[in-house]
PDB file of N, CA and C in Angstrom:
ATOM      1  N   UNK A   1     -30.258  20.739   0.213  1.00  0.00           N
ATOM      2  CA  UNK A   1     -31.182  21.224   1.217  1.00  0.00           C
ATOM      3  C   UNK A   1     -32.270  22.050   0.548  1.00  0.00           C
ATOM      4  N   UNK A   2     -33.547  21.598   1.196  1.00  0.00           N
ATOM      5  CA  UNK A   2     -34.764  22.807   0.347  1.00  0.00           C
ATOM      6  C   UNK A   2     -34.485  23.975   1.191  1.00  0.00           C
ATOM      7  N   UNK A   3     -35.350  25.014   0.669  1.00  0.00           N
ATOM      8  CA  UNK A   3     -35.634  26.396   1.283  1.00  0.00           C
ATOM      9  C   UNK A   3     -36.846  26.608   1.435  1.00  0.00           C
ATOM     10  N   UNK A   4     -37.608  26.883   2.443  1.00  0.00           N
ATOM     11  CA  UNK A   4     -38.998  26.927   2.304  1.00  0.00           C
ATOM     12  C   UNK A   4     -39.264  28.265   3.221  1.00  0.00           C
ATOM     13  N   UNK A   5     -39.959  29.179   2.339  1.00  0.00           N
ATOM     14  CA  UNK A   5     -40.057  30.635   2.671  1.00  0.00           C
ATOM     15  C   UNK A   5     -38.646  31.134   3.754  1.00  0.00           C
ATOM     16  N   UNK A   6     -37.244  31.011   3.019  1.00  0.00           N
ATOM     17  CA  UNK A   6     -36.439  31.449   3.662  1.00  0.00           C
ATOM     18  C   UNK A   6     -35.705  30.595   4.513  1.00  0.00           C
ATOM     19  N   UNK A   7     -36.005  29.829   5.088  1.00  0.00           N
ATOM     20  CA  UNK A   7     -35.717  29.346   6.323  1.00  0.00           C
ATOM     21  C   UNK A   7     -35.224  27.439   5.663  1.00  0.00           C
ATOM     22  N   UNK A   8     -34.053  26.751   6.106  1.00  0.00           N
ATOM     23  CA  UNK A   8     -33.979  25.802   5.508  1.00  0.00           C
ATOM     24  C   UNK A   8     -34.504  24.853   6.077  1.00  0.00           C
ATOM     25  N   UNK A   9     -34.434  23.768   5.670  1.00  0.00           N
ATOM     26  CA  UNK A   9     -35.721  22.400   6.007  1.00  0.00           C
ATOM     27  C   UNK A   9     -34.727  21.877   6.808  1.00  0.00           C
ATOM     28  N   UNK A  10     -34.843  21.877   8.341  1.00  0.00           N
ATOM     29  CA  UNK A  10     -33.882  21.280   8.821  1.00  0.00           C
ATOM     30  C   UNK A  10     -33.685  19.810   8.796  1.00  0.00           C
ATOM     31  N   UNK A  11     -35.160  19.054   8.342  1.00  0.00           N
ATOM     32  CA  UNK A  11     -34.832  17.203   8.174  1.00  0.00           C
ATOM     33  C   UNK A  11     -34.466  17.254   6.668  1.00  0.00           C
ATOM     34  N   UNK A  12     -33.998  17.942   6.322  1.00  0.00           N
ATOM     35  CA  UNK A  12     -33.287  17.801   4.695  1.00  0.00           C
ATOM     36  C   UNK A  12     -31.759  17.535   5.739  1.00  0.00           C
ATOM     37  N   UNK A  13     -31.375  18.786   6.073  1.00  0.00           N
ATOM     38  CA  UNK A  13     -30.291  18.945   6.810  1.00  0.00           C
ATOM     39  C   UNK A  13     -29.778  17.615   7.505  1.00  0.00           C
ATOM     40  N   UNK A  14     -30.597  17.233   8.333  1.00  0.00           N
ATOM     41  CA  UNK A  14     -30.518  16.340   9.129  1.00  0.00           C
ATOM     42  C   UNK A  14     -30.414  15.269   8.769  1.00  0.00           C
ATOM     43  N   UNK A  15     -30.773  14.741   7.616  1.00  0.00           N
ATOM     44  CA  UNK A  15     -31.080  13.739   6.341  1.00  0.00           C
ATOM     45  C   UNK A  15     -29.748  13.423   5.882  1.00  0.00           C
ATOM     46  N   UNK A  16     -29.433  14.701   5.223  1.00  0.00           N
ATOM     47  CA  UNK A  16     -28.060  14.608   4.413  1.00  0.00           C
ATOM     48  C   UNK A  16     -26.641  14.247   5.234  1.00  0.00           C
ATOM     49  N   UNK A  17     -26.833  14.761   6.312  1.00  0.00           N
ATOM     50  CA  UNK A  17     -26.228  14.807   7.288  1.00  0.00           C
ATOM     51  C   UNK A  17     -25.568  13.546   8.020  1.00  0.00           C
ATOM     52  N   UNK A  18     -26.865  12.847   8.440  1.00  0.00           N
ATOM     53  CA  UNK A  18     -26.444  11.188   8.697  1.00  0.00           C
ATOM     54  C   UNK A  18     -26.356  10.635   7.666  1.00  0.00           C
ATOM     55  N   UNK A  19     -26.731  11.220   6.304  1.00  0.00           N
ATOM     56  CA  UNK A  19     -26.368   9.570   5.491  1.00  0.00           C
ATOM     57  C   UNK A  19     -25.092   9.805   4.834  1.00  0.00           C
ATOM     58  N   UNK A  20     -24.490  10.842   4.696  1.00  0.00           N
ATOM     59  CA  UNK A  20     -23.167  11.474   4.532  1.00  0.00           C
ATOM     60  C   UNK A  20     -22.161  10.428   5.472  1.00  0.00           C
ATOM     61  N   UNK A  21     -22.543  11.017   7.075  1.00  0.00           N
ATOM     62  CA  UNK A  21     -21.480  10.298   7.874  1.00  0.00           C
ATOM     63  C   UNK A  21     -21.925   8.651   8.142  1.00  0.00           C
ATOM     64  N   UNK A  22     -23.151   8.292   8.401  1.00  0.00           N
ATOM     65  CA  UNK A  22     -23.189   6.794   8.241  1.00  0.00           C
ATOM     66  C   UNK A  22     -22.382   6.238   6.902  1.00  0.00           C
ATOM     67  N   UNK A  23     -22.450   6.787   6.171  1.00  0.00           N
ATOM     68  CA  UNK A  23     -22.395   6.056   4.592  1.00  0.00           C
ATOM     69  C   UNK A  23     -20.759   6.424   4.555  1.00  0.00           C
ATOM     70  N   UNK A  24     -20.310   7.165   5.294  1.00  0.00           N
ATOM     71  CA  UNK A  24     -18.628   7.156   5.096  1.00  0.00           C
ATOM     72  C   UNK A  24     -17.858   6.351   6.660  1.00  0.00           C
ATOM     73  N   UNK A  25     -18.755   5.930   7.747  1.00  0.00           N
ATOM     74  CA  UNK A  25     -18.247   4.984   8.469  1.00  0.00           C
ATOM     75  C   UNK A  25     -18.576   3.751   7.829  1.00  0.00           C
ATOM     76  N   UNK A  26     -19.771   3.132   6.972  1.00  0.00           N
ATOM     77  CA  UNK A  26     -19.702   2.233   6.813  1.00  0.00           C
ATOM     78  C   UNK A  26     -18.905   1.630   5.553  1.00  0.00           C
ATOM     79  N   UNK A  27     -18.647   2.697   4.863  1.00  0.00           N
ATOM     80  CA  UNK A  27     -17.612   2.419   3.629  1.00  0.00           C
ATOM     81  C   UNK A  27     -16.154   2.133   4.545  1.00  0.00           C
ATOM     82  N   UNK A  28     -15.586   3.230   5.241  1.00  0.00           N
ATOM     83  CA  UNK A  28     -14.231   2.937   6.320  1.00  0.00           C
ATOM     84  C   UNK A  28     -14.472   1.458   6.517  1.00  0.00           C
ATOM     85  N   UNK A  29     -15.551   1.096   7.402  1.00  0.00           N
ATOM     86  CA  UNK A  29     -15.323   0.256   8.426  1.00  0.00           C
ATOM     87  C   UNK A  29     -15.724  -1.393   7.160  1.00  0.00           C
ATOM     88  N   UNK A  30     -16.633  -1.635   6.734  1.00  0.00           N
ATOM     89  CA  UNK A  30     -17.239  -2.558   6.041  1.00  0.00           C
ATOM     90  C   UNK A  30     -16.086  -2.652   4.681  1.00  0.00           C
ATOM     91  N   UNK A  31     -15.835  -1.971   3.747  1.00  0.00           N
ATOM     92  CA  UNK A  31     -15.194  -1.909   2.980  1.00  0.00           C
ATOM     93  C   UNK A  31     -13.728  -2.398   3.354  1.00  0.00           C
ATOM     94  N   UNK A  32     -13.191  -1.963   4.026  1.00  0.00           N
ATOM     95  CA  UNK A  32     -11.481  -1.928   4.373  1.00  0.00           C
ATOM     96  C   UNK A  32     -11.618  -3.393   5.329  1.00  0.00           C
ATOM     97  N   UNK A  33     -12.951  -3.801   5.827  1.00  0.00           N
ATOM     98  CA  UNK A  33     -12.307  -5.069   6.680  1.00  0.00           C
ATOM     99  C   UNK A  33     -12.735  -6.497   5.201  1.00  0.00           C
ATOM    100  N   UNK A  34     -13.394  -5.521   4.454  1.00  0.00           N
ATOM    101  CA  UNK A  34     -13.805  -6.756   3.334  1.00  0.00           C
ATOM    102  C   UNK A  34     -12.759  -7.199   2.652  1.00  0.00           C
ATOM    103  N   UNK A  35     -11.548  -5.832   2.337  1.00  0.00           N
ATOM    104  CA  UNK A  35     -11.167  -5.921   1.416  1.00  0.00           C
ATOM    105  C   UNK A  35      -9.539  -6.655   2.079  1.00  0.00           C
ATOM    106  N   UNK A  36      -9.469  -6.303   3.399  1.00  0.00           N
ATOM    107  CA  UNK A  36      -8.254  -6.584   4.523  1.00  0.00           C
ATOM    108  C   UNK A  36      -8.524  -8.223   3.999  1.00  0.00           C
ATOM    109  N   UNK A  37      -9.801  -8.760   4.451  1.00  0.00           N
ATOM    110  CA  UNK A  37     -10.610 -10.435   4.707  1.00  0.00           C
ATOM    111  C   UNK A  37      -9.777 -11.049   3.417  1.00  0.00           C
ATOM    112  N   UNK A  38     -10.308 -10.203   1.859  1.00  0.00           N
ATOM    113  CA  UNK A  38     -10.204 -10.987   0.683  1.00  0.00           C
ATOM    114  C   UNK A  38      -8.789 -11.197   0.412  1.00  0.00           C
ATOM    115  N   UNK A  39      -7.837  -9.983   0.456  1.00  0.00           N
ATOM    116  CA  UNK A  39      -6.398  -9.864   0.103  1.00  0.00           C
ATOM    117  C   UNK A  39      -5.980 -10.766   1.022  1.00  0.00           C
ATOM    118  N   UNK A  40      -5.805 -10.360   2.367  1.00  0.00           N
ATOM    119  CA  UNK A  40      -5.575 -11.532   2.871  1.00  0.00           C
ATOM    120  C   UNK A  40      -5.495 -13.626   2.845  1.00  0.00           C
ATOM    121  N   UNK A  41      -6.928 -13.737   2.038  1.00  0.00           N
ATOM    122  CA  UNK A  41      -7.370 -14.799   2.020  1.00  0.00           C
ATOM    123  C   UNK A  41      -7.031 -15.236   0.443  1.00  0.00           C
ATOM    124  N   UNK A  42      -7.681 -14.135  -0.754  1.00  0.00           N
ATOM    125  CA  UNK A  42      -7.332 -14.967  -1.689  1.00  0.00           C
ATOM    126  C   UNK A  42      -6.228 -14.470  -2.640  1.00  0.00           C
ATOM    127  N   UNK A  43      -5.863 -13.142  -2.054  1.00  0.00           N
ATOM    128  CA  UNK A  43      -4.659 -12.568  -3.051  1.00  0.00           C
ATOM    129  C   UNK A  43      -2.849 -13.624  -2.125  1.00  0.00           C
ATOM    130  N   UNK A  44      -3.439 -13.944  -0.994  1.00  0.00           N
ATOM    131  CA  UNK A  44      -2.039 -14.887  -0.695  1.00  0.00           C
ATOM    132  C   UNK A  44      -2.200 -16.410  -1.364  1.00  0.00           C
ATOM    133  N   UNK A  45      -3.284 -16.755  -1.485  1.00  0.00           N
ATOM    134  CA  UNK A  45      -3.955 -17.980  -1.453  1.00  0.00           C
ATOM    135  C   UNK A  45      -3.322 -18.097  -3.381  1.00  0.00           C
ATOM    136  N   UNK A  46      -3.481 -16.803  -4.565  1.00  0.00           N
ATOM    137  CA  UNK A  46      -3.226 -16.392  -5.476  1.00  0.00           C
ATOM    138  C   UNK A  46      -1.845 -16.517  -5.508  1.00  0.00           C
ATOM    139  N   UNK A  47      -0.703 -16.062  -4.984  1.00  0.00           N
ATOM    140  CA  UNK A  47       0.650 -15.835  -4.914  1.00  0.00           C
ATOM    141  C   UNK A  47       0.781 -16.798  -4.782  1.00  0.00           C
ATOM    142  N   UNK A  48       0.306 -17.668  -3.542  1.00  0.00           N
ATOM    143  CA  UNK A  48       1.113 -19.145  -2.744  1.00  0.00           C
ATOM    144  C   UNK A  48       0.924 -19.818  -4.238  1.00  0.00           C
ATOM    145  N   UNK A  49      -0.477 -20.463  -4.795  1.00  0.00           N
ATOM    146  CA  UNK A  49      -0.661 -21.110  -5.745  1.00  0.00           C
ATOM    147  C   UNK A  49       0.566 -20.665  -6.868  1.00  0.00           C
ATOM    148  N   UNK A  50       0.340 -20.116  -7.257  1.00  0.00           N
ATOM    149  CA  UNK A  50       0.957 -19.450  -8.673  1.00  0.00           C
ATOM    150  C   UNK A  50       2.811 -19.057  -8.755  1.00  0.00           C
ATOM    151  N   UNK A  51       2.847 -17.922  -7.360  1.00  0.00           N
ATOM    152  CA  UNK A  51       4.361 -18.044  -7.118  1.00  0.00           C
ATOM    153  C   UNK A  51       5.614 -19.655  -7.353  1.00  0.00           C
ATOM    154  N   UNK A  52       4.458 -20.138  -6.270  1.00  0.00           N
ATOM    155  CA  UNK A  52       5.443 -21.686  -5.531  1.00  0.00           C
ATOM    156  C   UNK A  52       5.671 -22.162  -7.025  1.00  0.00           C
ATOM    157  N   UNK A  53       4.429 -22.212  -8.030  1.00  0.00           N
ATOM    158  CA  UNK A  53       5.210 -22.757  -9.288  1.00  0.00           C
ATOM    159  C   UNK A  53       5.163 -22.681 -10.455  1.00  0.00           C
ATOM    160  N   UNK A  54       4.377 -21.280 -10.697  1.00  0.00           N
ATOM    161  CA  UNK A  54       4.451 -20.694 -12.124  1.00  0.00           C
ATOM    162  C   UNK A  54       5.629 -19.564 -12.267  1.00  0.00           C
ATOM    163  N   UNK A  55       5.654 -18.671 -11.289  1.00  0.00           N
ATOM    164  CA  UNK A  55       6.898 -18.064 -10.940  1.00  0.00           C
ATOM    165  C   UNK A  55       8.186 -18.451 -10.685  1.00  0.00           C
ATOM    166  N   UNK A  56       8.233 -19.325 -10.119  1.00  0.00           N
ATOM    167  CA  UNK A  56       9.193 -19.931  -9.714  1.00  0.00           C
ATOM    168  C   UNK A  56       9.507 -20.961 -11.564  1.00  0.00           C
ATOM    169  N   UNK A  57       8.945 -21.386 -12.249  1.00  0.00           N
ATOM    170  CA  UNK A  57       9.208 -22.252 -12.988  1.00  0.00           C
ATOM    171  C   UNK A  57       9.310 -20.700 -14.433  1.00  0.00           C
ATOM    172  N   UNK A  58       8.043 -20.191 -13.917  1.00  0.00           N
ATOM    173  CA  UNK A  58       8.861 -18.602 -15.117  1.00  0.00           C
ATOM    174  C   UNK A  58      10.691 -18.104 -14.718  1.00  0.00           C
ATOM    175  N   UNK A  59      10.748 -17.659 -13.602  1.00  0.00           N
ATOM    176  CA  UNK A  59      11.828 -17.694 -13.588  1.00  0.00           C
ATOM    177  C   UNK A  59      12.932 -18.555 -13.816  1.00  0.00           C
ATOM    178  N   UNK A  60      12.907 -19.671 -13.560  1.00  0.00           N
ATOM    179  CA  UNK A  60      13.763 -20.671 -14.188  1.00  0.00           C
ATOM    180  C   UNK A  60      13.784 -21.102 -15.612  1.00  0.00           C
ATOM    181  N   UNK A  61      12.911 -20.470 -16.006  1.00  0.00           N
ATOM    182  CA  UNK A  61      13.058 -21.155 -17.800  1.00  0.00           C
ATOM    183  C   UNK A  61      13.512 -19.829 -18.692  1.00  0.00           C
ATOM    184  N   UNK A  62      13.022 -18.680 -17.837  1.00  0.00           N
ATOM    185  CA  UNK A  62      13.481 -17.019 -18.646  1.00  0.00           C
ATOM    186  C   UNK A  62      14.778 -16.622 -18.263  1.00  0.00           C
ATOM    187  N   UNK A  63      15.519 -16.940 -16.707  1.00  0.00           N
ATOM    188  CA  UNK A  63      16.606 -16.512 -16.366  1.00  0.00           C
ATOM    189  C   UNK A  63      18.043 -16.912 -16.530  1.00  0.00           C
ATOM    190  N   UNK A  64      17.367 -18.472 -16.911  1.00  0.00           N
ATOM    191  CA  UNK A  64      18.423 -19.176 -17.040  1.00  0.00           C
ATOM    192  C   UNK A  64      18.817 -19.229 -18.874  1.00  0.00           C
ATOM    193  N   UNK A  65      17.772 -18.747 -19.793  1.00  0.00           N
ATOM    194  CA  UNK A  65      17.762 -18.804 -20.832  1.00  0.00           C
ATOM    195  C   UNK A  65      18.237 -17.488 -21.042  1.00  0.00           C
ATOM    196  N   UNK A  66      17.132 -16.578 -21.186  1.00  0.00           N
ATOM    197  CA  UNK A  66      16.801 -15.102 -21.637  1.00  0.00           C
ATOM    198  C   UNK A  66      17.416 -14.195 -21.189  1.00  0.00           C
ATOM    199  N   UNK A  67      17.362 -14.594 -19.579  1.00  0.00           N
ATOM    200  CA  UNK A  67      18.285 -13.256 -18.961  1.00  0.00           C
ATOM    201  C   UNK A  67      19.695 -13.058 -18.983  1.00  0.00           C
ATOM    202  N   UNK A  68      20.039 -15.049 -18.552  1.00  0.00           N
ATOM    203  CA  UNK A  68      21.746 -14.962 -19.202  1.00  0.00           C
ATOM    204  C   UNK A  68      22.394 -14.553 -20.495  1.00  0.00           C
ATOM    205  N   UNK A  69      21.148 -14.500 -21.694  1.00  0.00           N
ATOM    206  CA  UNK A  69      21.749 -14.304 -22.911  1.00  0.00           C
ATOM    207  C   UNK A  69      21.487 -12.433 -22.764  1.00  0.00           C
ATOM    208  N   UNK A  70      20.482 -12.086 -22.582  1.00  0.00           N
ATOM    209  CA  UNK A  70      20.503 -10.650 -22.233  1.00  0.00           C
ATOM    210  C   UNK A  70      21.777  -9.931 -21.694  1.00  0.00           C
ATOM    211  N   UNK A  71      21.783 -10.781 -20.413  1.00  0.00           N
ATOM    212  CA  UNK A  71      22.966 -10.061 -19.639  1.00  0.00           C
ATOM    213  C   UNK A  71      24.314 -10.477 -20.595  1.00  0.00           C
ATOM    214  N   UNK A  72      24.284 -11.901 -20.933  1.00  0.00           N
ATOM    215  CA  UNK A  72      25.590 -11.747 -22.050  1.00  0.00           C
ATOM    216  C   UNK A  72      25.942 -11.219 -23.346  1.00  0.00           C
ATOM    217  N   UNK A  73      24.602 -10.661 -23.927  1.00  0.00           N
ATOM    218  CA  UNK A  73      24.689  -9.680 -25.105  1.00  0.00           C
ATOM    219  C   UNK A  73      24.973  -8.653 -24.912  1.00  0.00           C
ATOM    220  N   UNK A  74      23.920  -7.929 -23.714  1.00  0.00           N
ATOM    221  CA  UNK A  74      23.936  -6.045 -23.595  1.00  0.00           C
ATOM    222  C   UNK A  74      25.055  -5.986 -22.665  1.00  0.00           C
ATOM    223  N   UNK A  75      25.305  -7.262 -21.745  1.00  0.00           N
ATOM    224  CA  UNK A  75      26.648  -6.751 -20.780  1.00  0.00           C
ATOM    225  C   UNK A  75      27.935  -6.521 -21.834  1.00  0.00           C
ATOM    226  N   UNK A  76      27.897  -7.429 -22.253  1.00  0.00           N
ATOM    227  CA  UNK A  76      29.844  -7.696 -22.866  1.00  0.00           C
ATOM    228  C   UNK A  76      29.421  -6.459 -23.891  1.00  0.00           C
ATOM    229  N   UNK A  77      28.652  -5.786 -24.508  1.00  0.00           N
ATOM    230  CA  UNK A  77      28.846  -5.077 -25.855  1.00  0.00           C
ATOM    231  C   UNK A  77      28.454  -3.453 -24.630  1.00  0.00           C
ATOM    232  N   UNK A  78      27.046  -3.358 -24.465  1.00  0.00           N
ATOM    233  CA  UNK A  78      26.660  -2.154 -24.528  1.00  0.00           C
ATOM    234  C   UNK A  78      26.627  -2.033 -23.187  1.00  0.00           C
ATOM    235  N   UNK A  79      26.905  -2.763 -21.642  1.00  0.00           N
ATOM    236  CA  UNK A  79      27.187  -2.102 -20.487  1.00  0.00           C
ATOM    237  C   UNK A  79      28.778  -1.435 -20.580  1.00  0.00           C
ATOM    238  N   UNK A  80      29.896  -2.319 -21.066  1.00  0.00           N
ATOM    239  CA  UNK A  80      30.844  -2.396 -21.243  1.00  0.00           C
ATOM    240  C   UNK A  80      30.865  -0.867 -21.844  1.00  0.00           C
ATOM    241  N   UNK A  81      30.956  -0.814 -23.181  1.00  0.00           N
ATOM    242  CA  UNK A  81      30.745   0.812 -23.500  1.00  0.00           C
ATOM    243  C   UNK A  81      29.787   1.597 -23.013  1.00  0.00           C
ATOM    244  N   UNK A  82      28.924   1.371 -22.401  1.00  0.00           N
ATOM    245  CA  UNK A  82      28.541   2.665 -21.299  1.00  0.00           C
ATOM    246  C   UNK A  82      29.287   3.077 -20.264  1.00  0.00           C
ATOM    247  N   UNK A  83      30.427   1.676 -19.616  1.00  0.00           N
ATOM    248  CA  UNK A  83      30.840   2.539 -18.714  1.00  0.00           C
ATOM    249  C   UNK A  83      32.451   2.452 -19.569  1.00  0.00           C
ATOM    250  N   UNK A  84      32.604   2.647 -20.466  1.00  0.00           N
ATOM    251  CA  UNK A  84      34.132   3.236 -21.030  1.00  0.00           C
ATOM    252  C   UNK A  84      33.642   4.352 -21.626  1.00  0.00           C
ATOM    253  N   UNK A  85      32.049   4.494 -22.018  1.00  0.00           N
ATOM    254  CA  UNK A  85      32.298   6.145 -23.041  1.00  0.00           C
ATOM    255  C   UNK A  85      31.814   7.052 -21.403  1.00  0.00           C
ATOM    256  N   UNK A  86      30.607   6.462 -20.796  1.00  0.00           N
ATOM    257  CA  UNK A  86      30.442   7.739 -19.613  1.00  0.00           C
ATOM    258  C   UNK A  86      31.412   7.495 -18.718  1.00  0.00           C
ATOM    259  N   UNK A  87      31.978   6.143 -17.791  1.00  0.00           N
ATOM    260  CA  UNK A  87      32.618   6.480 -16.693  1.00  0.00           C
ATOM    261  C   UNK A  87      33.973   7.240 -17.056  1.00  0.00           C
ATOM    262  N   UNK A  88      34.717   7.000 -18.595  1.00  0.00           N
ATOM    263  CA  UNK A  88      35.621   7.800 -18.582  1.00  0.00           C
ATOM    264  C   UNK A  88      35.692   9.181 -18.794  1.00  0.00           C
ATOM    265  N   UNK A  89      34.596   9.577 -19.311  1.00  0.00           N
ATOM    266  CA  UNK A  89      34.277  10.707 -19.523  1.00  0.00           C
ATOM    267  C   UNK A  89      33.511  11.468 -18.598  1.00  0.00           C
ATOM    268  N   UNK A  90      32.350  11.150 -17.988  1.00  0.00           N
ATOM    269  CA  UNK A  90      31.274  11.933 -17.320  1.00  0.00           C
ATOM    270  C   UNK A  90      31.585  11.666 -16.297  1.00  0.00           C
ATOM    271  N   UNK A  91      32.045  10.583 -15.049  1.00  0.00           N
ATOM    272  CA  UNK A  91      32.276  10.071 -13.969  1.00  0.00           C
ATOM    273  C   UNK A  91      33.658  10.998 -13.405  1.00  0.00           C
ATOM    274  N   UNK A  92      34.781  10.823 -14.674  1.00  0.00           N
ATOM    275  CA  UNK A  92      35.882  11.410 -14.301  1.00  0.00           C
ATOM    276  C   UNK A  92      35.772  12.958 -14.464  1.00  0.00           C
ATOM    277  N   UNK A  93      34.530  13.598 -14.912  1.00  0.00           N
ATOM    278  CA  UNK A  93      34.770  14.808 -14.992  1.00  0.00           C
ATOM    279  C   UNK A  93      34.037  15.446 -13.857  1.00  0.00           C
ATOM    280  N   UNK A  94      32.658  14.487 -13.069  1.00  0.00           N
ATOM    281  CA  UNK A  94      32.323  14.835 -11.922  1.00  0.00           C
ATOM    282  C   UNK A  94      32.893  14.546 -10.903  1.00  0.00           C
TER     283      UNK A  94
END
């Protein structure tokens, strides 16, 4: 806002004023229905494509490979002794 001999410029005021609140309804309103429109349209449109068979075919080639050998390495060795050194120890002492 200016000051002009004391007294403030009230179309400064008045200025700042509406373009403050116009410019934050039209960000709310314009922004959030743009962004509602796009996610909607191309972030499902993104998933459907890609899920139905890059995901779906990632998971079948990592879970059935990678994760079973994961789960059969760290299970049988190092879940196994996590829960014989803590559950017998820390579990039974809480």
């Amino acid at each position: 806002m200016s000051v002009i001999s004391g007294f403030i410029c009230e179309s400064d005021y008045y200025f700042e004023h509406r373009v403050v609140v116009h410019s934050e309804i039209h960000f709310t309103a314009n922004y959030t229905a743009h962004f509602t429109a796009y996610f909607a349209a191309h972030f499902a449109a993104h998933f459907k494509g890609n899920s139905t068979t890059n995901f779906a075919a990632h998971l079948t080639g990592n879970s059935t490979t990678n994760f079973a050998a994961h789960l059969t390495g760290n299970s049988t060795t190092n879940f196994a002794a996590h829960l014989t050194g803590n559950s017998t120890t820390n579990f039974a002492a809480d």
